[in-house]
PDB file of N, CA and C in Angstrom:
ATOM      1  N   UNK A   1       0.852  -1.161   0.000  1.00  0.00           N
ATOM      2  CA  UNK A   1       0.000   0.000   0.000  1.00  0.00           C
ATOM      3  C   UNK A   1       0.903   1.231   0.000  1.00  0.00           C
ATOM      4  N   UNK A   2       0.631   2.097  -0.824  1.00  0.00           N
ATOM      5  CA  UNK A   2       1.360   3.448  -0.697  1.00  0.00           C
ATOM      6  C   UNK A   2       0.518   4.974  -0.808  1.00  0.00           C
ATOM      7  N   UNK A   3       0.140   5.679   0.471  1.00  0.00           N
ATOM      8  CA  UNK A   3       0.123   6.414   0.497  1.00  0.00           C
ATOM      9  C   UNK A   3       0.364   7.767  -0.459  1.00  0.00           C
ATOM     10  N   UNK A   4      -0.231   8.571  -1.143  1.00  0.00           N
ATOM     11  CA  UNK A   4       0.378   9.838  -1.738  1.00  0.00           C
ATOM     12  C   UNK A   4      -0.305  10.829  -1.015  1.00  0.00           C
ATOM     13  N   UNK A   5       0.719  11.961  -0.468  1.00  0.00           N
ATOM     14  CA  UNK A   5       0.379  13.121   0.123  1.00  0.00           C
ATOM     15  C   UNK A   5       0.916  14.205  -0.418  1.00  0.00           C
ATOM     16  N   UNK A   6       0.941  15.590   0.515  1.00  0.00           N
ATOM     17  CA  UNK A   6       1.848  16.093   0.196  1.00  0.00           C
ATOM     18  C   UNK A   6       2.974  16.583   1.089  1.00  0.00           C
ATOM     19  N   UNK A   7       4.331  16.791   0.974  1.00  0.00           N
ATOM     20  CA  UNK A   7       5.058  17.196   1.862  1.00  0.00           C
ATOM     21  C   UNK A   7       5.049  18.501   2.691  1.00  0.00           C
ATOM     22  N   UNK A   8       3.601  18.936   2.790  1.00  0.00           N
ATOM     23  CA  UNK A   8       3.348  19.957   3.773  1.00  0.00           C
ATOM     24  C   UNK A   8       2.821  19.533   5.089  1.00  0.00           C
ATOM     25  N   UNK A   9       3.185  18.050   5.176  1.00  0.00           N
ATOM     26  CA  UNK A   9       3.233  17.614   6.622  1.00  0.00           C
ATOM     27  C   UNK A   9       4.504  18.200   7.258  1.00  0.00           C
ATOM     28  N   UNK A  10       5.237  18.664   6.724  1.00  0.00           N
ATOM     29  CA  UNK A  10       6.622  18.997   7.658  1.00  0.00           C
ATOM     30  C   UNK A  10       6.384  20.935   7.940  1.00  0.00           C
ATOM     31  N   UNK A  11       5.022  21.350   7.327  1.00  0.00           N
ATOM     32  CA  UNK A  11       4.407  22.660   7.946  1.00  0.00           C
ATOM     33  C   UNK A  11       4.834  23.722   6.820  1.00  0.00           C
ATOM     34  N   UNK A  12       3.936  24.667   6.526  1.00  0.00           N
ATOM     35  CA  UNK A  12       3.852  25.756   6.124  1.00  0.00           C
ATOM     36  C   UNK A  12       3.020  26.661   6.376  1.00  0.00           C
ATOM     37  N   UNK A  13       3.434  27.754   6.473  1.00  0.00           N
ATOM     38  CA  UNK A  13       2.447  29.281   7.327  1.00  0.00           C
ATOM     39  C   UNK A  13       1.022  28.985   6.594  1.00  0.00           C
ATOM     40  N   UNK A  14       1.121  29.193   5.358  1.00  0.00           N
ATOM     41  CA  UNK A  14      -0.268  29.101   4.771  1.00  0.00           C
ATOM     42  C   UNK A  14      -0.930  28.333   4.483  1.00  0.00           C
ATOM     43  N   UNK A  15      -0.689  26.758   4.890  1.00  0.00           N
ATOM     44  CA  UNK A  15      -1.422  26.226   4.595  1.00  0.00           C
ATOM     45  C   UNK A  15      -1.639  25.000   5.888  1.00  0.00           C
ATOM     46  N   UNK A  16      -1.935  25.532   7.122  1.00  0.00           N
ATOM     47  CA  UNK A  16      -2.184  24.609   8.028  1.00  0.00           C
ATOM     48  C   UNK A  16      -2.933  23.476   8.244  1.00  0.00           C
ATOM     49  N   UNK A  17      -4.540  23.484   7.130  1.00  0.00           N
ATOM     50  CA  UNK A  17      -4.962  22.510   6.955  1.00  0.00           C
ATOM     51  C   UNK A  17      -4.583  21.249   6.227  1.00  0.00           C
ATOM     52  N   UNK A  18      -3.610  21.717   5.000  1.00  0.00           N
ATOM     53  CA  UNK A  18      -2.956  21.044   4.315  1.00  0.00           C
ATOM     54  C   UNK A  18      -2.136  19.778   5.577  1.00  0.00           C
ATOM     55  N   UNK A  19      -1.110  20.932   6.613  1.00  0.00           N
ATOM     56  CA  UNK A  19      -0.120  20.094   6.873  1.00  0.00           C
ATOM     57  C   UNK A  19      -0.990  19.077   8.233  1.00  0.00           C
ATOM     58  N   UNK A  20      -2.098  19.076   8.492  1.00  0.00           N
ATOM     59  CA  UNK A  20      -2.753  18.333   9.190  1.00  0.00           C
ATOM     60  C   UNK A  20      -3.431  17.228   8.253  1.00  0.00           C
ATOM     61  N   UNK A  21      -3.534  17.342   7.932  1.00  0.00           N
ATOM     62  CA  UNK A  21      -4.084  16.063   6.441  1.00  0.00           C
ATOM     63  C   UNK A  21      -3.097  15.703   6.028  1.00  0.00           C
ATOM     64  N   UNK A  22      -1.975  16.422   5.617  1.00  0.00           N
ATOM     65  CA  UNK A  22      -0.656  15.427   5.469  1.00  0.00           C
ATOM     66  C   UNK A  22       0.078  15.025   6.395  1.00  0.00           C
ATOM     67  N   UNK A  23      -0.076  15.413   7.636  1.00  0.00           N
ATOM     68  CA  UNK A  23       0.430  14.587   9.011  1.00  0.00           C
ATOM     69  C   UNK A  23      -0.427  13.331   9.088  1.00  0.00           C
ATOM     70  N   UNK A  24      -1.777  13.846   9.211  1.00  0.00           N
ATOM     71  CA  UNK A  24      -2.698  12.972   9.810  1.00  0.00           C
ATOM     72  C   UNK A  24      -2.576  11.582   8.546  1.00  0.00           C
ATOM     73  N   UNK A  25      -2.073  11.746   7.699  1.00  0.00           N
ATOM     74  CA  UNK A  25      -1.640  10.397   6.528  1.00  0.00           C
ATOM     75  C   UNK A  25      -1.354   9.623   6.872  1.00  0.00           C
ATOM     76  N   UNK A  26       0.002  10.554   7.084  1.00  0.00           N
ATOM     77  CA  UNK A  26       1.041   9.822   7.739  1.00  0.00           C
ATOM     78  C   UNK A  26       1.618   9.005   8.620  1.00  0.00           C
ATOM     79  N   UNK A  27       0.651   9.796   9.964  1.00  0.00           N
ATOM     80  CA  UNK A  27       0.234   8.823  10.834  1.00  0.00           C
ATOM     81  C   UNK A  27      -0.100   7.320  10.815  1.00  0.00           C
ATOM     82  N   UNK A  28      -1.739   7.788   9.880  1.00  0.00           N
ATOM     83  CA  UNK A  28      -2.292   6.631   9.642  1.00  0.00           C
ATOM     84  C   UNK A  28      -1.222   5.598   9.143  1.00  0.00           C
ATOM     85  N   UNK A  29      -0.952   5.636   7.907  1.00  0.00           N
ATOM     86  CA  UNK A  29       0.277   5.004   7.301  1.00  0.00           C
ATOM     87  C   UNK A  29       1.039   4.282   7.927  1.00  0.00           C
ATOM     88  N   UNK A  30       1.738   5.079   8.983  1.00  0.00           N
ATOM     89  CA  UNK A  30       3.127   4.272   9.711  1.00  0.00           C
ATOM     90  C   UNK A  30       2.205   3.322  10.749  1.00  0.00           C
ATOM     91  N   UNK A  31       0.768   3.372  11.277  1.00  0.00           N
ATOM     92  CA  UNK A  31       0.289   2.618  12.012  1.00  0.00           C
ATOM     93  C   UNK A  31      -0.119   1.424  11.618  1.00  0.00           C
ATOM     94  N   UNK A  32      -0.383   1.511  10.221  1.00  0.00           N
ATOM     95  CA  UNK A  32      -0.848   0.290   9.363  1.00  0.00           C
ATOM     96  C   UNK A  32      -0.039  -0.045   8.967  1.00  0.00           C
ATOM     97  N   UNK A  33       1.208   0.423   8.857  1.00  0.00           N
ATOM     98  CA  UNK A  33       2.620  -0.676   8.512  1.00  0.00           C
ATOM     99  C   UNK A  33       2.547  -1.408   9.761  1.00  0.00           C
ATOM    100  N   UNK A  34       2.454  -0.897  10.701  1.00  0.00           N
ATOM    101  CA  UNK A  34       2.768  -1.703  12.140  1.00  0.00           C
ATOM    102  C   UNK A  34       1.818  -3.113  12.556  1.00  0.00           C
ATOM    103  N   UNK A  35       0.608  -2.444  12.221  1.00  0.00           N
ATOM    104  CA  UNK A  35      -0.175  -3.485  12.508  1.00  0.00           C
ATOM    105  C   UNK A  35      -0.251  -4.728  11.350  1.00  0.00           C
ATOM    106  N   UNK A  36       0.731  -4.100   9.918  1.00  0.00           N
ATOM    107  CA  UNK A  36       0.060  -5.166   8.578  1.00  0.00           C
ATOM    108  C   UNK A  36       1.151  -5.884   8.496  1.00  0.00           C
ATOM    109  N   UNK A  37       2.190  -5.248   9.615  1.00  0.00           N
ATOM    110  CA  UNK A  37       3.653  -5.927   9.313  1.00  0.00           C
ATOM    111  C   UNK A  37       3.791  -7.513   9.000  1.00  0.00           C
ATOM    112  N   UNK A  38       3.491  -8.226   9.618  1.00  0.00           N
ATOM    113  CA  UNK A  38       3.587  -9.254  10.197  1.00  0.00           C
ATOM    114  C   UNK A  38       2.789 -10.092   8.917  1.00  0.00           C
ATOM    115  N   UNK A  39       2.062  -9.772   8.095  1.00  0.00           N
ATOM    116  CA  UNK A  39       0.829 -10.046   7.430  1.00  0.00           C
ATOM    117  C   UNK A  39       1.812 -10.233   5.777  1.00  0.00           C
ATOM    118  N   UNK A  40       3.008  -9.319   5.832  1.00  0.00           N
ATOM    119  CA  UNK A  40       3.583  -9.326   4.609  1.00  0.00           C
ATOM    120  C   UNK A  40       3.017  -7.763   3.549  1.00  0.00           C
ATOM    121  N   UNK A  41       2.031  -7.059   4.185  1.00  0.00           N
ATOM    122  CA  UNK A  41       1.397  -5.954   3.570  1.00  0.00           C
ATOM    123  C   UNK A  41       2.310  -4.941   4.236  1.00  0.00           C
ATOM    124  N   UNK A  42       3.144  -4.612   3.360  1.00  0.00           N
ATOM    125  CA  UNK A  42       3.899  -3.140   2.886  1.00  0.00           C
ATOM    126  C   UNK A  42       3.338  -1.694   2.949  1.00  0.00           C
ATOM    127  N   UNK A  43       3.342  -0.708   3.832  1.00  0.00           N
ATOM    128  CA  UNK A  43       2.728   0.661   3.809  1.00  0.00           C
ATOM    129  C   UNK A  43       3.550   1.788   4.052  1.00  0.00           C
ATOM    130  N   UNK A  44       3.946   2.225   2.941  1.00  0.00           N
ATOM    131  CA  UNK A  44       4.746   3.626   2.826  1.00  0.00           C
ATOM    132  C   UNK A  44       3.955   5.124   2.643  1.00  0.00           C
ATOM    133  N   UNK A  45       4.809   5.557   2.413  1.00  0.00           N
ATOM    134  CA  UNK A  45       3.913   7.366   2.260  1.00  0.00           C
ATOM    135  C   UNK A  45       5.116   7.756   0.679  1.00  0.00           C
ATOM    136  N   UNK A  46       4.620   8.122  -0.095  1.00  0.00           N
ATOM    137  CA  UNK A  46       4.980   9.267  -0.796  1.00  0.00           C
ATOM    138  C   UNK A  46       4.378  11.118  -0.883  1.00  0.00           C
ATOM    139  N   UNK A  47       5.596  11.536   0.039  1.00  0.00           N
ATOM    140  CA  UNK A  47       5.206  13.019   0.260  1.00  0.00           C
ATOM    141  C   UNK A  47       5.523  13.557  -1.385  1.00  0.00           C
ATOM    142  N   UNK A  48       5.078  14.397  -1.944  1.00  0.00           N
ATOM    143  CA  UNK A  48       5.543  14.821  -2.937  1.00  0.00           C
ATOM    144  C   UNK A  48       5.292  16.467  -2.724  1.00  0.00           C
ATOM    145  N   UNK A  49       6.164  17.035  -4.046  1.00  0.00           N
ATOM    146  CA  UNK A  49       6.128  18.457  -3.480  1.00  0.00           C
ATOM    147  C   UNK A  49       4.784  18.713  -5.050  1.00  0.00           C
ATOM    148  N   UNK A  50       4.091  20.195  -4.870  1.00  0.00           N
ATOM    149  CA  UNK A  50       2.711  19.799  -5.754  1.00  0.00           C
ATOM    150  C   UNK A  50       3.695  19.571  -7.227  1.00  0.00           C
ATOM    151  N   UNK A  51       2.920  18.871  -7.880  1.00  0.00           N
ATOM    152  CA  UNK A  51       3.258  18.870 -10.026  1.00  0.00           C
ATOM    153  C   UNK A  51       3.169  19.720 -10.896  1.00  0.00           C
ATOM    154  N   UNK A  52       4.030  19.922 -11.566  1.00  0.00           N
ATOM    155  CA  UNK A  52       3.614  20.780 -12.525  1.00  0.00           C
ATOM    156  C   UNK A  52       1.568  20.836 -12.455  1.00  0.00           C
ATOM    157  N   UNK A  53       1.514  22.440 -12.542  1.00  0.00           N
ATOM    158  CA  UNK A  53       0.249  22.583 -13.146  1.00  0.00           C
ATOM    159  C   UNK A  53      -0.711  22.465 -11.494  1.00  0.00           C
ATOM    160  N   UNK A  54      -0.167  22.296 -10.343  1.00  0.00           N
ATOM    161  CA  UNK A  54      -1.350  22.628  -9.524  1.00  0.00           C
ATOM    162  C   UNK A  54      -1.358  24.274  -9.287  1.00  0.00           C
ATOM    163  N   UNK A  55      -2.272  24.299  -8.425  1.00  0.00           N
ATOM    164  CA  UNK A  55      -2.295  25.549  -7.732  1.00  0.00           C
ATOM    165  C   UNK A  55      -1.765  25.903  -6.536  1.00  0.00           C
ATOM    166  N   UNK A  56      -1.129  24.597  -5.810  1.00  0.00           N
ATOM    167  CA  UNK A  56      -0.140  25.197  -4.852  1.00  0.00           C
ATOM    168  C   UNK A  56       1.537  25.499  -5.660  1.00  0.00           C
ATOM    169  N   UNK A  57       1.144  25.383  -6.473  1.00  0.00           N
ATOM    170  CA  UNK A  57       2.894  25.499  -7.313  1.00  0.00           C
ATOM    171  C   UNK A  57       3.160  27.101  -7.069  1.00  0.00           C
ATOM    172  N   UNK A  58       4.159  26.939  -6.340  1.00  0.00           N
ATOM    173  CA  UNK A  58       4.959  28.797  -6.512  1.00  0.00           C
ATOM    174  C   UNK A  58       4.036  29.464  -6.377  1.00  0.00           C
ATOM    175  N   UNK A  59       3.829  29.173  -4.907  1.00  0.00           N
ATOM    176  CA  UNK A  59       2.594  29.726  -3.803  1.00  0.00           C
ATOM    177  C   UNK A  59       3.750  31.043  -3.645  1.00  0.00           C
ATOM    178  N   UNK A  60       4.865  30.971  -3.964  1.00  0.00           N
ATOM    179  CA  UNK A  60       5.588  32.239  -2.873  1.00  0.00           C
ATOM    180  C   UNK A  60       5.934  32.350  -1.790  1.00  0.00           C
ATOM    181  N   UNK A  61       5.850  33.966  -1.316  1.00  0.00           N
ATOM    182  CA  UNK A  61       6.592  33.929  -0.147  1.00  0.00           C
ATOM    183  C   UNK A  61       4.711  34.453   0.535  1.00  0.00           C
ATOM    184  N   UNK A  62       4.579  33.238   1.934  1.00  0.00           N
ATOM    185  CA  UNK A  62       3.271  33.929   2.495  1.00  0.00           C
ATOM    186  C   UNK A  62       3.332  35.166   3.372  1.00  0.00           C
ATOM    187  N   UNK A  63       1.938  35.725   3.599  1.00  0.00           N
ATOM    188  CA  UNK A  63       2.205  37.485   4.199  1.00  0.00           C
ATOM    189  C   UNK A  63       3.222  37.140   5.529  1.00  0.00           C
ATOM    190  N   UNK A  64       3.422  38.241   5.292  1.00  0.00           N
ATOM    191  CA  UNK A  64       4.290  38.547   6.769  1.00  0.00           C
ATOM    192  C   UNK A  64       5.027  37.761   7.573  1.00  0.00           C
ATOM    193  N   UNK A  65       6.273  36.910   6.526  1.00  0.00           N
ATOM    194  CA  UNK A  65       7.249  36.282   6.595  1.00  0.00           C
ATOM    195  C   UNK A  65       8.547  36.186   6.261  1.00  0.00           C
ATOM    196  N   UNK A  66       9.229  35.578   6.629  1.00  0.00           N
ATOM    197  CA  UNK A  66      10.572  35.705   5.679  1.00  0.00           C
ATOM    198  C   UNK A  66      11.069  34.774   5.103  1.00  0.00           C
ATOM    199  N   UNK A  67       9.808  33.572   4.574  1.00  0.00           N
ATOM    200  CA  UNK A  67       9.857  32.305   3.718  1.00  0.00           C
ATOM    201  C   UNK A  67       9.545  32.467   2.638  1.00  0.00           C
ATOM    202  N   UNK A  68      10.034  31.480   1.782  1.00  0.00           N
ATOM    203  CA  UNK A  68       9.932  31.268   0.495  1.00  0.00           C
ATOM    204  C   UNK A  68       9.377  29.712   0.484  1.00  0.00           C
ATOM    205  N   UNK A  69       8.583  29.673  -0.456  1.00  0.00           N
ATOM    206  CA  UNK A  69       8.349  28.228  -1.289  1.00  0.00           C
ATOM    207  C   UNK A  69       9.335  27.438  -1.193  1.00  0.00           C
ATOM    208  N   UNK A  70       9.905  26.002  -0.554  1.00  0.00           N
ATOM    209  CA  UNK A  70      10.800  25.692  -1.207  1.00  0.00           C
ATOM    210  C   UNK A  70      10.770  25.232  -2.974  1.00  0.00           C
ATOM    211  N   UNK A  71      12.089  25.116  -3.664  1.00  0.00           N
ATOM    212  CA  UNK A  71      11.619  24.584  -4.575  1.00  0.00           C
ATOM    213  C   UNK A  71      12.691  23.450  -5.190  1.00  0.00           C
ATOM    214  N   UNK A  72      12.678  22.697  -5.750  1.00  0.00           N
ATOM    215  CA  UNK A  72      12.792  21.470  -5.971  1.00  0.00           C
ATOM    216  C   UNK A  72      14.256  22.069  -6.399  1.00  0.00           C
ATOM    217  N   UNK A  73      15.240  21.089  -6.071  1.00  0.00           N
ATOM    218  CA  UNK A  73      16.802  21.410  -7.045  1.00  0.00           C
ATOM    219  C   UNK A  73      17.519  20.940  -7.867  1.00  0.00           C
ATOM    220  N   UNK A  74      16.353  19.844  -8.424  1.00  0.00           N
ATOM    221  CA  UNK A  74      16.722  19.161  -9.832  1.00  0.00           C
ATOM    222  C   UNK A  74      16.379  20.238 -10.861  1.00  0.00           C
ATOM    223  N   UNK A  75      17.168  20.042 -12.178  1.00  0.00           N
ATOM    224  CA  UNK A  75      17.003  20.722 -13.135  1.00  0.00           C
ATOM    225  C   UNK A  75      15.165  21.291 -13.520  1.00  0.00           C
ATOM    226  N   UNK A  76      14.618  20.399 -13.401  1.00  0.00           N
ATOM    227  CA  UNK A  76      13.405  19.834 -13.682  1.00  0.00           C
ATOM    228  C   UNK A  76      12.208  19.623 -12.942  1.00  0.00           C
ATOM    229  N   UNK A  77      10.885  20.248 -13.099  1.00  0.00           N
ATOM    230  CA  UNK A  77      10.325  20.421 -12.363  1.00  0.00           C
ATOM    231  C   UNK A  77       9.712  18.954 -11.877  1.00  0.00           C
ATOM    232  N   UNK A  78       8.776  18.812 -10.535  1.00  0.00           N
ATOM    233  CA  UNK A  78       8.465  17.332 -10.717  1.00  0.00           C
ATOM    234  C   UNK A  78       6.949  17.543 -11.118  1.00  0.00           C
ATOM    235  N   UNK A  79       6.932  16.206 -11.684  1.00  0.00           N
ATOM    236  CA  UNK A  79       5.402  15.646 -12.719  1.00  0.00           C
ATOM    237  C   UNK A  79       4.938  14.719 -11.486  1.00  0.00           C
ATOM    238  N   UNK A  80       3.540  14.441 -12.144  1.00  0.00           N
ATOM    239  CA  UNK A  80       2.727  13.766 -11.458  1.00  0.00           C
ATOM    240  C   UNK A  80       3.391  12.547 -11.956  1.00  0.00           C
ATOM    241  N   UNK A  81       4.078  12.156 -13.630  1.00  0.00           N
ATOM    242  CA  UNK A  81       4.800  10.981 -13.556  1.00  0.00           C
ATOM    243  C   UNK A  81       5.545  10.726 -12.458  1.00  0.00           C
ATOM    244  N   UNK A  82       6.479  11.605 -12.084  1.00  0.00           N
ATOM    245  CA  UNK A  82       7.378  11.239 -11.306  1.00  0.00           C
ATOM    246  C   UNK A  82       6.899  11.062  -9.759  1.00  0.00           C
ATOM    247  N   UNK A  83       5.872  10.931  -9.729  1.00  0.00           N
ATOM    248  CA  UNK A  83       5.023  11.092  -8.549  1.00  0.00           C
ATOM    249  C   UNK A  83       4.645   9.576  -8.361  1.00  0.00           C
ATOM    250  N   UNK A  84       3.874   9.177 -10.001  1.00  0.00           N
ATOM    251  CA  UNK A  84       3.353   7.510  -9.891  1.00  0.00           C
ATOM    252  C   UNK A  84       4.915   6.925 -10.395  1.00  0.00           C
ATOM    253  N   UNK A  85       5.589   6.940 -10.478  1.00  0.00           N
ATOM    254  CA  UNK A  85       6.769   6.284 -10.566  1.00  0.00           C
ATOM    255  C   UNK A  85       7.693   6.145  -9.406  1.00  0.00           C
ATOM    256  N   UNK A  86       7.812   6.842  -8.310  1.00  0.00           N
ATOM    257  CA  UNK A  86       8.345   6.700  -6.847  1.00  0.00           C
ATOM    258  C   UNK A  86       7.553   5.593  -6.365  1.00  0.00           C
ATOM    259  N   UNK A  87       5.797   6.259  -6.238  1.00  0.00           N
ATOM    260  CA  UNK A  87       4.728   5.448  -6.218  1.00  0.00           C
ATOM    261  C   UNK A  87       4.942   3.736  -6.271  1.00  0.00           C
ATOM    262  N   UNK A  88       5.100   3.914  -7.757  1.00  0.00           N
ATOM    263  CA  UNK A  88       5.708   2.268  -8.576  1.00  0.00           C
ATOM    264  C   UNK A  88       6.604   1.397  -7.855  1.00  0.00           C
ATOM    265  N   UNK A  89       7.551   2.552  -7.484  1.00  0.00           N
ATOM    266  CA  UNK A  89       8.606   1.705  -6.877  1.00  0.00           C
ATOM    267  C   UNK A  89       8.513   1.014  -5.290  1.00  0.00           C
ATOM    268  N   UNK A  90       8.032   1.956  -5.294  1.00  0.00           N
ATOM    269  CA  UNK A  90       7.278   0.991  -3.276  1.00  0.00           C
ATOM    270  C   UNK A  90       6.629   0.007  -3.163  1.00  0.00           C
ATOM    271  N   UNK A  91       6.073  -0.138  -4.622  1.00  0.00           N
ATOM    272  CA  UNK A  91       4.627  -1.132  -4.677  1.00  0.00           C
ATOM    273  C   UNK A  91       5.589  -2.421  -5.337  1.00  0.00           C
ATOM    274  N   UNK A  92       6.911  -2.128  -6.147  1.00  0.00           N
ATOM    275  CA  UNK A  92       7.313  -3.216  -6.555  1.00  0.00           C
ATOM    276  C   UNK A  92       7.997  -4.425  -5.723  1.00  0.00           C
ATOM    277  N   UNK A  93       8.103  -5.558  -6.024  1.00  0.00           N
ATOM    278  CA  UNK A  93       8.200  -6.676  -4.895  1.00  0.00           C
ATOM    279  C   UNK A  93       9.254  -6.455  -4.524  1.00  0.00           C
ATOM    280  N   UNK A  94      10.645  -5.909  -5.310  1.00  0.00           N
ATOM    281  CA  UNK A  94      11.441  -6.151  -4.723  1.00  0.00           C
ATOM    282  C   UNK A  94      11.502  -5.120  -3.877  1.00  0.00           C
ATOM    283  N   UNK A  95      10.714  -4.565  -3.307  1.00  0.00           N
ATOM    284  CA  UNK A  95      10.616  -3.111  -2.130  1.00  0.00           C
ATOM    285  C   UNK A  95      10.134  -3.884  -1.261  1.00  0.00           C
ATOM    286  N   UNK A  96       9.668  -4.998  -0.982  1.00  0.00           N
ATOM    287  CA  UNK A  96       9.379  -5.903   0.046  1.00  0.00           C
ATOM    288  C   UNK A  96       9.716  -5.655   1.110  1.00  0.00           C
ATOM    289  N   UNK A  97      10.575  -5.177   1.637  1.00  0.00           N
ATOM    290  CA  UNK A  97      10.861  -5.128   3.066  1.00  0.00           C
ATOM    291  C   UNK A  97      11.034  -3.942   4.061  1.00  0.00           C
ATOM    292  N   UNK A  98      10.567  -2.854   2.489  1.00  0.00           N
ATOM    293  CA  UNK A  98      10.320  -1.513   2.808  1.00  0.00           C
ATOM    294  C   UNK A  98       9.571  -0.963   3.417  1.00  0.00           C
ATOM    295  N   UNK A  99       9.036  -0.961   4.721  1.00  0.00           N
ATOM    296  CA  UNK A  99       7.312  -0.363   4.869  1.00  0.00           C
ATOM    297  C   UNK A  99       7.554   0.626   6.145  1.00  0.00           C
ATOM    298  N   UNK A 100       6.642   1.359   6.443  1.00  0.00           N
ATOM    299  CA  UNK A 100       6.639   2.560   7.232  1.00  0.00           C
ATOM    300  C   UNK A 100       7.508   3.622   6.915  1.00  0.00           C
ATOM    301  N   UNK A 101       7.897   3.634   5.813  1.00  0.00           N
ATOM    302  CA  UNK A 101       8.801   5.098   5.347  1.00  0.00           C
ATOM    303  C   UNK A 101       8.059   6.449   4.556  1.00  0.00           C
ATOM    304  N   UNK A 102       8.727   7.400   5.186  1.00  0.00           N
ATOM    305  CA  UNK A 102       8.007   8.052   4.168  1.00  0.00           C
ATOM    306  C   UNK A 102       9.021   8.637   3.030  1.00  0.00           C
ATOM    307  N   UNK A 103       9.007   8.808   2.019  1.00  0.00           N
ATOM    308  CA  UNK A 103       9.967   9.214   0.955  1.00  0.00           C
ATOM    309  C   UNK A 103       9.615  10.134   0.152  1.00  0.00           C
ATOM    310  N   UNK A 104      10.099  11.201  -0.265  1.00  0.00           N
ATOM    311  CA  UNK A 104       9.956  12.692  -0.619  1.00  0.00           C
ATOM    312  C   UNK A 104      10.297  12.735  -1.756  1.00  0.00           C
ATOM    313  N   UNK A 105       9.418  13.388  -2.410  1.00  0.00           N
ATOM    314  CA  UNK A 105       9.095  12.891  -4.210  1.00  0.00           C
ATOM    315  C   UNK A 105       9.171  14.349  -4.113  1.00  0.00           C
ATOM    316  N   UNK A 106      10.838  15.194  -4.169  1.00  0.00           N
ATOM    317  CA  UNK A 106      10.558  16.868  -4.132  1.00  0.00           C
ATOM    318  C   UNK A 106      11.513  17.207  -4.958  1.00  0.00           C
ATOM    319  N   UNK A 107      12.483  16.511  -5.677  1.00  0.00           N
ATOM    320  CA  UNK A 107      13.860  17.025  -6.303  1.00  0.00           C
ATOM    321  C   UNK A 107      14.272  17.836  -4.797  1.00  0.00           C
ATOM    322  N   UNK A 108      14.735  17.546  -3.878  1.00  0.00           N
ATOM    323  CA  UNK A 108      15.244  18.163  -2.825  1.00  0.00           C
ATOM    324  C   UNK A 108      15.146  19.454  -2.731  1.00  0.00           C
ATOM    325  N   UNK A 109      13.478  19.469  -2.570  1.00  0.00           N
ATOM    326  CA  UNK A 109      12.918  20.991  -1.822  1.00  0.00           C
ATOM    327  C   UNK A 109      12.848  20.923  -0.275  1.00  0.00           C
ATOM    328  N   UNK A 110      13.131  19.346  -0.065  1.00  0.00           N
ATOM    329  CA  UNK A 110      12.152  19.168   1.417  1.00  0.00           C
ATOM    330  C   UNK A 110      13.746  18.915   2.298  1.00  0.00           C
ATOM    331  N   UNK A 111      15.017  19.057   1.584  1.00  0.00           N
ATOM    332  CA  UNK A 111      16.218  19.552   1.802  1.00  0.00           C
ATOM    333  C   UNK A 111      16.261  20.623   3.063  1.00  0.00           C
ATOM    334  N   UNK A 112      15.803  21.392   2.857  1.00  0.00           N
ATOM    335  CA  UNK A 112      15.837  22.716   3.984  1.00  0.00           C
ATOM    336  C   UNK A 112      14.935  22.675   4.877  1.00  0.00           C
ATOM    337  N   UNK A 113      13.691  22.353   4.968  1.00  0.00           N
ATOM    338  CA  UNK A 113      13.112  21.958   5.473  1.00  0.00           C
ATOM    339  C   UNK A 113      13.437  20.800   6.759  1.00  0.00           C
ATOM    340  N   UNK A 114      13.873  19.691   6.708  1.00  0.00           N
ATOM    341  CA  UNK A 114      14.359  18.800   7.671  1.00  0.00           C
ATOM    342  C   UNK A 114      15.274  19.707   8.280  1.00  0.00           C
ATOM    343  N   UNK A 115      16.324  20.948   7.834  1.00  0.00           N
ATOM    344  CA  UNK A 115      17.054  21.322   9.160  1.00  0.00           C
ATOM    345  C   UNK A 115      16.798  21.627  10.131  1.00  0.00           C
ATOM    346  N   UNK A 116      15.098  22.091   9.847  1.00  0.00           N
ATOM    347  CA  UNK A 116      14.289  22.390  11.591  1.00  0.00           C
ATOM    348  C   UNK A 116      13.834  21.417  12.266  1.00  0.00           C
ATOM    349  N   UNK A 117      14.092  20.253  11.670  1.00  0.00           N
ATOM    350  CA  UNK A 117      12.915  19.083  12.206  1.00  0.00           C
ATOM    351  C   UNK A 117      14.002  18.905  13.269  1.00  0.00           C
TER     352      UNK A 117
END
């Protein structure tokens, strides 16, 4: 089973409901790895940062802050391909022994971010 969220579980000013729905995933997620462990059922999270073409894309800097968007530091922006293709890879067998992780589908936006965690 794999989870897709978004990586505004790790918090942003403007969008607090966001990062409670992407916590609250997450949660769920790592609890059902725990309990499915044993069962052979696999449960990861893919955080991703939004795809080309949403409307949280290059949200900016929110009021009365001194943040910026992160943004991804691959050449290349990320796609929703590259979204079901991380996806792909959790679900494939040989990821078998992978479960309760969460893994960040951001071209390393979510880089700066972990230095506060």
């Amino acid at each position: 089973m794999v989870v897709v969220t978004s990586r505004d579980g790790l918090g942003w000013p403007s969008r607090p409901a966001l990062a409670a729905e992407s916590g609250a995933l997450v949660s769920v997620a790592r609890s059902l790895a725990l309990k499915l462990g044993r069962t052979g059922t696999t449960v990861n999270v893919v955080a991703a940062l939004p795809p080309e073409g949403s409307p949280l894309r290059g949200a900016g800097r929110p009021e009365n802050t001194h943040l910026y968007e992160p943004e991804a530091l691959a050449p290349q922006p990320v796609t929703a391909q590259d979204i079901a293709e991380t996806a792909a890879s959790l679900l494939d067998g040989r990821s078998g022994y992978v479960t309760g992780q969460v893994l960040y589908c951001c071209g390393g936006a979510s880089l700066l971010s972990s230095l506060s965690v």
